[in-house]
Protein backbone atom coordinates (compact mmCIF):
# COMPACT_ATOMS: atom_id res chain seq x y z
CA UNK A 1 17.28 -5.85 -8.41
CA UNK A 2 14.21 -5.92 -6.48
CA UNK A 3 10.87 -7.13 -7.64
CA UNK A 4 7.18 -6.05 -5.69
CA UNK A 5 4.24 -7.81 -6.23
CA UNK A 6 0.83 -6.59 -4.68
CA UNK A 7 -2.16 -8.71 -3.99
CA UNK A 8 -5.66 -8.41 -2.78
CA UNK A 9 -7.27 -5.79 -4.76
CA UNK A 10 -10.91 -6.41 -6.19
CA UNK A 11 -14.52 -4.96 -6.24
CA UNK A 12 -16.44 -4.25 -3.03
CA UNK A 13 -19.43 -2.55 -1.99
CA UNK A 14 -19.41 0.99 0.16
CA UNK A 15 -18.80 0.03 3.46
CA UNK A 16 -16.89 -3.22 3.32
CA UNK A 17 -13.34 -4.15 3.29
CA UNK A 18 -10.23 -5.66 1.63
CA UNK A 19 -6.62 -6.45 2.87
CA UNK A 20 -3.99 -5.54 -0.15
CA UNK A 21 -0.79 -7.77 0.45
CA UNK A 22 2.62 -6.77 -1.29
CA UNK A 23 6.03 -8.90 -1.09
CA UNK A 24 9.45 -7.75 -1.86
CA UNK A 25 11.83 -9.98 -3.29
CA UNK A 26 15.74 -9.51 -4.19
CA UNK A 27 18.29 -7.64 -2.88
CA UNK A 28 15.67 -6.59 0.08
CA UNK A 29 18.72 -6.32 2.87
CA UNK A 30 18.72 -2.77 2.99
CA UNK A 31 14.45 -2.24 3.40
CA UNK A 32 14.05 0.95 5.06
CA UNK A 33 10.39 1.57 4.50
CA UNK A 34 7.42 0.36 2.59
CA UNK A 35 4.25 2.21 1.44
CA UNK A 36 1.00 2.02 -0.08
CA UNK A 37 -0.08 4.66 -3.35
CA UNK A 38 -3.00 5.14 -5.39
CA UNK A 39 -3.99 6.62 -8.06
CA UNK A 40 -7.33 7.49 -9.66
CA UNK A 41 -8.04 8.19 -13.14
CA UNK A 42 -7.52 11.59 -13.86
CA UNK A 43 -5.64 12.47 -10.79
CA UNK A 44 -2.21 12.00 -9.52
CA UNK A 45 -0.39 8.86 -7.40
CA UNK A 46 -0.89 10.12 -4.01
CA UNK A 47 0.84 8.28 -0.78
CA UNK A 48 -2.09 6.35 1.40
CA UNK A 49 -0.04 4.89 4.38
CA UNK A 50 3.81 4.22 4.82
CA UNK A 51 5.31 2.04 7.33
CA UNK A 52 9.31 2.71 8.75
CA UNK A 53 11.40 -0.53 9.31
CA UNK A 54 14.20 2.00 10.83
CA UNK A 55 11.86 3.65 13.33
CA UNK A 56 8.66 1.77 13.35
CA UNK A 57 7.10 5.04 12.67
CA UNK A 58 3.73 4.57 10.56
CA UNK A 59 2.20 7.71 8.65
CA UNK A 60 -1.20 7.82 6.87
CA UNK A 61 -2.91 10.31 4.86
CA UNK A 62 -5.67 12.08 6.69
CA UNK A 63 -8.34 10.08 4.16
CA UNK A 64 -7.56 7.07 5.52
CA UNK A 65 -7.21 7.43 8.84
CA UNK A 66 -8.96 5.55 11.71
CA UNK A 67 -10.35 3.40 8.23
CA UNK A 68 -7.14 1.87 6.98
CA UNK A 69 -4.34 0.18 9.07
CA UNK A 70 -0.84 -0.75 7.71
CA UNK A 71 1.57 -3.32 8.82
CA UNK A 72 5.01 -4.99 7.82
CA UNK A 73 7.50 -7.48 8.76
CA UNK A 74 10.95 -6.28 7.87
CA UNK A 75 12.21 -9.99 8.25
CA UNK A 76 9.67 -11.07 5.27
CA UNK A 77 9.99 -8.07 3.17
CA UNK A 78 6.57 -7.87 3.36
CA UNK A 79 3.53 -5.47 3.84
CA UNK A 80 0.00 -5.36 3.90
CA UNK A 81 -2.98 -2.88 4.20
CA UNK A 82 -6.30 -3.44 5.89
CA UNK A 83 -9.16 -1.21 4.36
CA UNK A 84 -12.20 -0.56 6.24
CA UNK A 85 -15.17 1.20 5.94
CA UNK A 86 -14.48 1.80 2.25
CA UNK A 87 -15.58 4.57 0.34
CA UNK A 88 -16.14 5.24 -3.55
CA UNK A 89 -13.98 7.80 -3.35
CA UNK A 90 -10.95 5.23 -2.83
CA UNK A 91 -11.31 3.58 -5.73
CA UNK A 92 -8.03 3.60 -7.82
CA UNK A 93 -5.18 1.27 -8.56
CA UNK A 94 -3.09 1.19 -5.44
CA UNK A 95 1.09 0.67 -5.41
CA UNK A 96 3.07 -0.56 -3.60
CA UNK A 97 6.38 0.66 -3.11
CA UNK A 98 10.09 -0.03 -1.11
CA UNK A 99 12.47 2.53 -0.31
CA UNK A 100 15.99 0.90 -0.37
CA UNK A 101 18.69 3.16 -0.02
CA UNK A 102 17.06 6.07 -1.02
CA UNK A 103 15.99 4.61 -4.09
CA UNK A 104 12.16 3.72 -4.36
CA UNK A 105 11.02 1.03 -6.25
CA UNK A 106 7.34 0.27 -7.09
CA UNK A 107 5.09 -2.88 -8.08
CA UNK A 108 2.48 -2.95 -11.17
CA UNK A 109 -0.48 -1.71 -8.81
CA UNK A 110 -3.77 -3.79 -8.07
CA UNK A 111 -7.39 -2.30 -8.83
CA UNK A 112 -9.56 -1.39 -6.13
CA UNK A 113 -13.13 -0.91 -6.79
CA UNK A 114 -15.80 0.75 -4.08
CA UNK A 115 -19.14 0.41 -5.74
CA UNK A 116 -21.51 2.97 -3.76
């Protein structure tokens, strides 16, 4: 079994920032990758940025990047995403999720909030 939590979500205004923290816990040994969601209301979970612990490849959808900047430490089983220069249009409920042989498994999602 393997548990995520996420961390760090919240209300800011346009412009500003927040870091959204998410730790794996369990049988972690085989972490492969780890990757950030979101979804909207009314729209459907969409992958933000994703981070490879077997290449150190990182990926990030084209509306995030040069804003938002994804790291990990394979060791920790843990991940985190720094938002910048936030938008309204990126408020949703962001996941985070853990691909562990080829099975993903997901957290509860925190709310993020961009007040324009």
């Amino acid at each position: 079994q393997v548990q995520l939590r996420e961390s760090g979500g919240g209300l800011v205004q346009a412009g500003g920032s927040l870091r959204l923290s998410c730790a794996a816990s369990g049988s972690t040994a085989r972490l492969s990758s780890m990757g950030w969601y979101r979804q909207a209301p009314g729209k459907e979970r969409e992958l933000v940025a994703r981070i490879s612990y077997d290449d150190g490849r990182n990926y990030y959808a084209d509306f995030v990047k040069g804003r938002f900047t994804i790291s990990g430490d394979n060791s920790k089983s843990t991940m985190a995403l720094q938002m910048n220069s936030l938008k309204p249009e990126d408020t949703a409920v962001y996941y985070c999720s853990a691909r562990i042989v080829a099975y993903d498994y997901w957290g509860p999602g925190t709310q993020v909030t961009v007040s324009s």
